[in-house]
PDB file of N, CA and C in Angstrom:
ATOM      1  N   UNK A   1      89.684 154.960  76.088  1.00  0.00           N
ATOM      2  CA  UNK A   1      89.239 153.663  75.624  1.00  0.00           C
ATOM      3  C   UNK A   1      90.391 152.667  75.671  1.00  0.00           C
ATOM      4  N   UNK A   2      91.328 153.148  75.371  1.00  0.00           N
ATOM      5  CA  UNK A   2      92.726 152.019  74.962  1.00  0.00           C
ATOM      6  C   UNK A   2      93.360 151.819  76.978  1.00  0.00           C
ATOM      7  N   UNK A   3      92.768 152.560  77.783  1.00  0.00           N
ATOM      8  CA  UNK A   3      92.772 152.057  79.219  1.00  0.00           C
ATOM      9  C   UNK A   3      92.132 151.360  79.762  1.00  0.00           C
ATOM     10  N   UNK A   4      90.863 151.364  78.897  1.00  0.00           N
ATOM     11  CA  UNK A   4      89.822 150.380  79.567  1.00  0.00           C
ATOM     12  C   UNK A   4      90.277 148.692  78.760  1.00  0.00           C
ATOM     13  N   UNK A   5      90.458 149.182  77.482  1.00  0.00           N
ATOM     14  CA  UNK A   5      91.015 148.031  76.972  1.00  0.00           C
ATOM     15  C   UNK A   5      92.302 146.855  77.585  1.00  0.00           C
ATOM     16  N   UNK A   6      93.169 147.965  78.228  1.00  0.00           N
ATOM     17  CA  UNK A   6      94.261 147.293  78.638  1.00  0.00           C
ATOM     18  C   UNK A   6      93.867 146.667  80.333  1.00  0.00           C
ATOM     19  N   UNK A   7      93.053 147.541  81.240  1.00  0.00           N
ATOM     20  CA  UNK A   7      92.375 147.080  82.208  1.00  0.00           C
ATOM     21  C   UNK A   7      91.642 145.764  82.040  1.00  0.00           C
ATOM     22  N   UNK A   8      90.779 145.467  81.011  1.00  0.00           N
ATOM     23  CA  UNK A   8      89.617 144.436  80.581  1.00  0.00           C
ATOM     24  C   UNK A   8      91.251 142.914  80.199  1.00  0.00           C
ATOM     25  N   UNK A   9      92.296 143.640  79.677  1.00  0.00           N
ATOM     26  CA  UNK A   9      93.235 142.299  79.202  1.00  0.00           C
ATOM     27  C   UNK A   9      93.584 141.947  80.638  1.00  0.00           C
ATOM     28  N   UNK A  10      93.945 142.814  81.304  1.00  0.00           N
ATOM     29  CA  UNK A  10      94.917 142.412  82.616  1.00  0.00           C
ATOM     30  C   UNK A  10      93.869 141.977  83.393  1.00  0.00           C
ATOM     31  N   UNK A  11      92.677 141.675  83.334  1.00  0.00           N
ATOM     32  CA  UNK A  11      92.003 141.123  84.705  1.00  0.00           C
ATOM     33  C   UNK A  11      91.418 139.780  83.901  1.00  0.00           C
ATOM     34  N   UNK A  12      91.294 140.119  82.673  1.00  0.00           N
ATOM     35  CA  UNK A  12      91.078 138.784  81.559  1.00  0.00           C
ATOM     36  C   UNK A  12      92.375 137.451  81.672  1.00  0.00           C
ATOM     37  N   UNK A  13      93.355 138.325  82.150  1.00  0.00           N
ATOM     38  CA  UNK A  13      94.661 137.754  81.962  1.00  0.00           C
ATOM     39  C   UNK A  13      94.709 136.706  83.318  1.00  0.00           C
ATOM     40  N   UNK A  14      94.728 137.248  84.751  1.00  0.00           N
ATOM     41  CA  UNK A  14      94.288 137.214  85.987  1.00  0.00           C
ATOM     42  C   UNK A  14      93.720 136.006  86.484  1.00  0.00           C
ATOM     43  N   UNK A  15      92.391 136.252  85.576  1.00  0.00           N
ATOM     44  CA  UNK A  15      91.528 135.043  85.508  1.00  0.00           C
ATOM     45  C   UNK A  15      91.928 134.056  84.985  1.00  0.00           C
ATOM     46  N   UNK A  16      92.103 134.086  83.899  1.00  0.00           N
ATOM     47  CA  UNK A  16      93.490 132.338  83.220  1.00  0.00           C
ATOM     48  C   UNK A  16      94.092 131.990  83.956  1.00  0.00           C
ATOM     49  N   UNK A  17      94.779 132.971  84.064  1.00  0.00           N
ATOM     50  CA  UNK A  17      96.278 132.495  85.326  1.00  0.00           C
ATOM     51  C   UNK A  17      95.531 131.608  86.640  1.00  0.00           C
ATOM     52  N   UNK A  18      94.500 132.704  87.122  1.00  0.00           N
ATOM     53  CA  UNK A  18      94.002 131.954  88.184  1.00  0.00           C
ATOM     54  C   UNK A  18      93.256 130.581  88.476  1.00  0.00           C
ATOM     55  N   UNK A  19      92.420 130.405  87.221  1.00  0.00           N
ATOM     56  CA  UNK A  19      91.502 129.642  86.242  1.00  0.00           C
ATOM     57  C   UNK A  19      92.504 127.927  86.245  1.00  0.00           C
ATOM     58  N   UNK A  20      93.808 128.389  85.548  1.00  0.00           N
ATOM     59  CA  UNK A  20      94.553 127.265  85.377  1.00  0.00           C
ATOM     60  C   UNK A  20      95.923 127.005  86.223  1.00  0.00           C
ATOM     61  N   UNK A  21      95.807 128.270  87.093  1.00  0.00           N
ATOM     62  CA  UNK A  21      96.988 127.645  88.340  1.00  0.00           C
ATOM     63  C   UNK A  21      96.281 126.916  89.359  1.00  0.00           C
ATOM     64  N   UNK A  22      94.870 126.460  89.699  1.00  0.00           N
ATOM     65  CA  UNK A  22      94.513 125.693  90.263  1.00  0.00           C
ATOM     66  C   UNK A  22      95.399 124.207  90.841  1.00  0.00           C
ATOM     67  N   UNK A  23      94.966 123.500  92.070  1.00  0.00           N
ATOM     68  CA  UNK A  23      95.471 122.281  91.893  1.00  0.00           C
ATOM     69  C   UNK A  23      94.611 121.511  91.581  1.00  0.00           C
ATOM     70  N   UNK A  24      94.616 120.807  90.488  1.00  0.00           N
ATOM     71  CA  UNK A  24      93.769 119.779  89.964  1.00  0.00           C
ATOM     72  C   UNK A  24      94.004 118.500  90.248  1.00  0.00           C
ATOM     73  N   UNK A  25      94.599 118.068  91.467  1.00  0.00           N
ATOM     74  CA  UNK A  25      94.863 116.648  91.531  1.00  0.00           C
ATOM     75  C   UNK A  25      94.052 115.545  91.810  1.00  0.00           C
ATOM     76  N   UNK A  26      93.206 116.208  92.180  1.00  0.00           N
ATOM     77  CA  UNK A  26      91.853 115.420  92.655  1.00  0.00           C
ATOM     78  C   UNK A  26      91.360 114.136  91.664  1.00  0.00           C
ATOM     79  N   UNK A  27      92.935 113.608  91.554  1.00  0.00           N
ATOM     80  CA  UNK A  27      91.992 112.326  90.594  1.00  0.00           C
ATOM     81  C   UNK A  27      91.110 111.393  91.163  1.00  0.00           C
ATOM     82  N   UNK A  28      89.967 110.947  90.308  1.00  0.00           N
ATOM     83  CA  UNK A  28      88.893 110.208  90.467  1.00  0.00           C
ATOM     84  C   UNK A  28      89.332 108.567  90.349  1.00  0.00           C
ATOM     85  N   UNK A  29      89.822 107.668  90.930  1.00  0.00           N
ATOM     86  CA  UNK A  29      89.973 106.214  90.701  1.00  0.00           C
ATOM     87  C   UNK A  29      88.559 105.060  91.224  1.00  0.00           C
ATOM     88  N   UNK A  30      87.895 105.265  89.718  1.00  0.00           N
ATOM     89  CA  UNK A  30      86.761 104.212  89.941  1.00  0.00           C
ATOM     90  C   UNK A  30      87.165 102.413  89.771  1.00  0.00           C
ATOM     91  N   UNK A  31      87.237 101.672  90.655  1.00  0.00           N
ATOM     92  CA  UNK A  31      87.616 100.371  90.426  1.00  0.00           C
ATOM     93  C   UNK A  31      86.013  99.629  90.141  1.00  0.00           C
ATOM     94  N   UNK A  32      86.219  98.819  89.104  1.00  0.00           N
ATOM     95  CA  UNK A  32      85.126  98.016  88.475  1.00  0.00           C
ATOM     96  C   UNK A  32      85.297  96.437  88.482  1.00  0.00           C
ATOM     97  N   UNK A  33      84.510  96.111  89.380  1.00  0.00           N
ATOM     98  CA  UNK A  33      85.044  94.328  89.479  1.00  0.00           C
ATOM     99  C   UNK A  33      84.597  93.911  88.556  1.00  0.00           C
ATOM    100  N   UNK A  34      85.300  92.987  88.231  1.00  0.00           N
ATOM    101  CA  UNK A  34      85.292  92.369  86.641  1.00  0.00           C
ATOM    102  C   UNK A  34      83.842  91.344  87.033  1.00  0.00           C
ATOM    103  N   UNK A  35      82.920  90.953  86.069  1.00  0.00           N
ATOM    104  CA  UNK A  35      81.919  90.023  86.191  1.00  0.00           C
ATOM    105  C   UNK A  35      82.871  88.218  86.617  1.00  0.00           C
ATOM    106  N   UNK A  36      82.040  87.635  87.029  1.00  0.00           N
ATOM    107  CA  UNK A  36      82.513  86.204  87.368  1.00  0.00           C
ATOM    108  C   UNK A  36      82.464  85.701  86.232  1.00  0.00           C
ATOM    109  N   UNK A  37      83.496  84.771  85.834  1.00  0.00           N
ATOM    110  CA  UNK A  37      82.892  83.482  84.266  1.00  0.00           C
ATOM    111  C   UNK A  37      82.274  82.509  85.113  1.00  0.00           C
ATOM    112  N   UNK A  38      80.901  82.619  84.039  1.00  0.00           N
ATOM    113  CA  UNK A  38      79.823  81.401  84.672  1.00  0.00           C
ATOM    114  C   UNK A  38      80.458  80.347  84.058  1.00  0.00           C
ATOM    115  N   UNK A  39      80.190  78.865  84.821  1.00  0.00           N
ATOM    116  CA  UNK A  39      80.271  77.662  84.014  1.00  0.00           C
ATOM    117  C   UNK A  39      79.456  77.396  83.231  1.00  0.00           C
ATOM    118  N   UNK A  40      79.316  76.596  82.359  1.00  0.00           N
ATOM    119  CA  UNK A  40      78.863  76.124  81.691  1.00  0.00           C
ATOM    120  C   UNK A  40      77.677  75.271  82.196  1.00  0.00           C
ATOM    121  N   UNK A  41      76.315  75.126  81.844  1.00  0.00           N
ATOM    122  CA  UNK A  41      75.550  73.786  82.413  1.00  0.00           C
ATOM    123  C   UNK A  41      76.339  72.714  82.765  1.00  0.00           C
ATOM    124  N   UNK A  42      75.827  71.729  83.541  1.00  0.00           N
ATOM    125  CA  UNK A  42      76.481  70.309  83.596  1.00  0.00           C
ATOM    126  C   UNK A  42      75.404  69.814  83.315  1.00  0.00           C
ATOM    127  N   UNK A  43      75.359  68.076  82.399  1.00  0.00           N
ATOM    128  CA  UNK A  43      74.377  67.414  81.430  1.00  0.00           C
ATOM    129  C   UNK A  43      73.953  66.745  83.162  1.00  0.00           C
ATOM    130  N   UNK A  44      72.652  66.557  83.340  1.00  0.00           N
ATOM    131  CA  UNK A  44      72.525  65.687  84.107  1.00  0.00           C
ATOM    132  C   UNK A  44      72.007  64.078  84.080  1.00  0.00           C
ATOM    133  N   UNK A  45      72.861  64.492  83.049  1.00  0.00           N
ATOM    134  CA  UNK A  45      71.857  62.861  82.329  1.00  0.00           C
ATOM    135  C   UNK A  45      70.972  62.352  81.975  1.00  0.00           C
ATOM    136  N   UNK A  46      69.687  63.151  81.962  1.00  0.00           N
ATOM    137  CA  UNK A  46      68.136  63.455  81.593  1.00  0.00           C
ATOM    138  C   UNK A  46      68.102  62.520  79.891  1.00  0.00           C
ATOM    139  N   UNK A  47      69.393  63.332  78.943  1.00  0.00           N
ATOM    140  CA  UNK A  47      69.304  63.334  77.444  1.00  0.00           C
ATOM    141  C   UNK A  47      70.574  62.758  77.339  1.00  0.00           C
ATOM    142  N   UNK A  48      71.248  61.729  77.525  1.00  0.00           N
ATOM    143  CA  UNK A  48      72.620  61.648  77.423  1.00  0.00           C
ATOM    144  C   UNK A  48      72.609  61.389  75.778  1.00  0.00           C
TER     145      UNK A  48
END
């Protein structure tokens, strides 16, 4: 039992290692254009 135990750590172990020696560089860069500033109405003189 205490072989199977130590077998089950070392391939448990294996897997981490392998799990987190990955290269993860694959960053994601989402660019988001900013909205336009609307103007404001202009009065057209209707209500001055």
């Amino acid at each position: 039992m205490s072989k199977n135990i130590k077998v089950l750590g070392m391939v448990s172990l294996m897997v981490l290692v392998a799990a987190c020696g990955r290269n993860n560089n694959d960053e994601e860069f989402v660019v988001v254009e900013p909205e336009p500033i609307s103007q404001e109405p202009v009065q057209t003189g209707k209500f001055k």
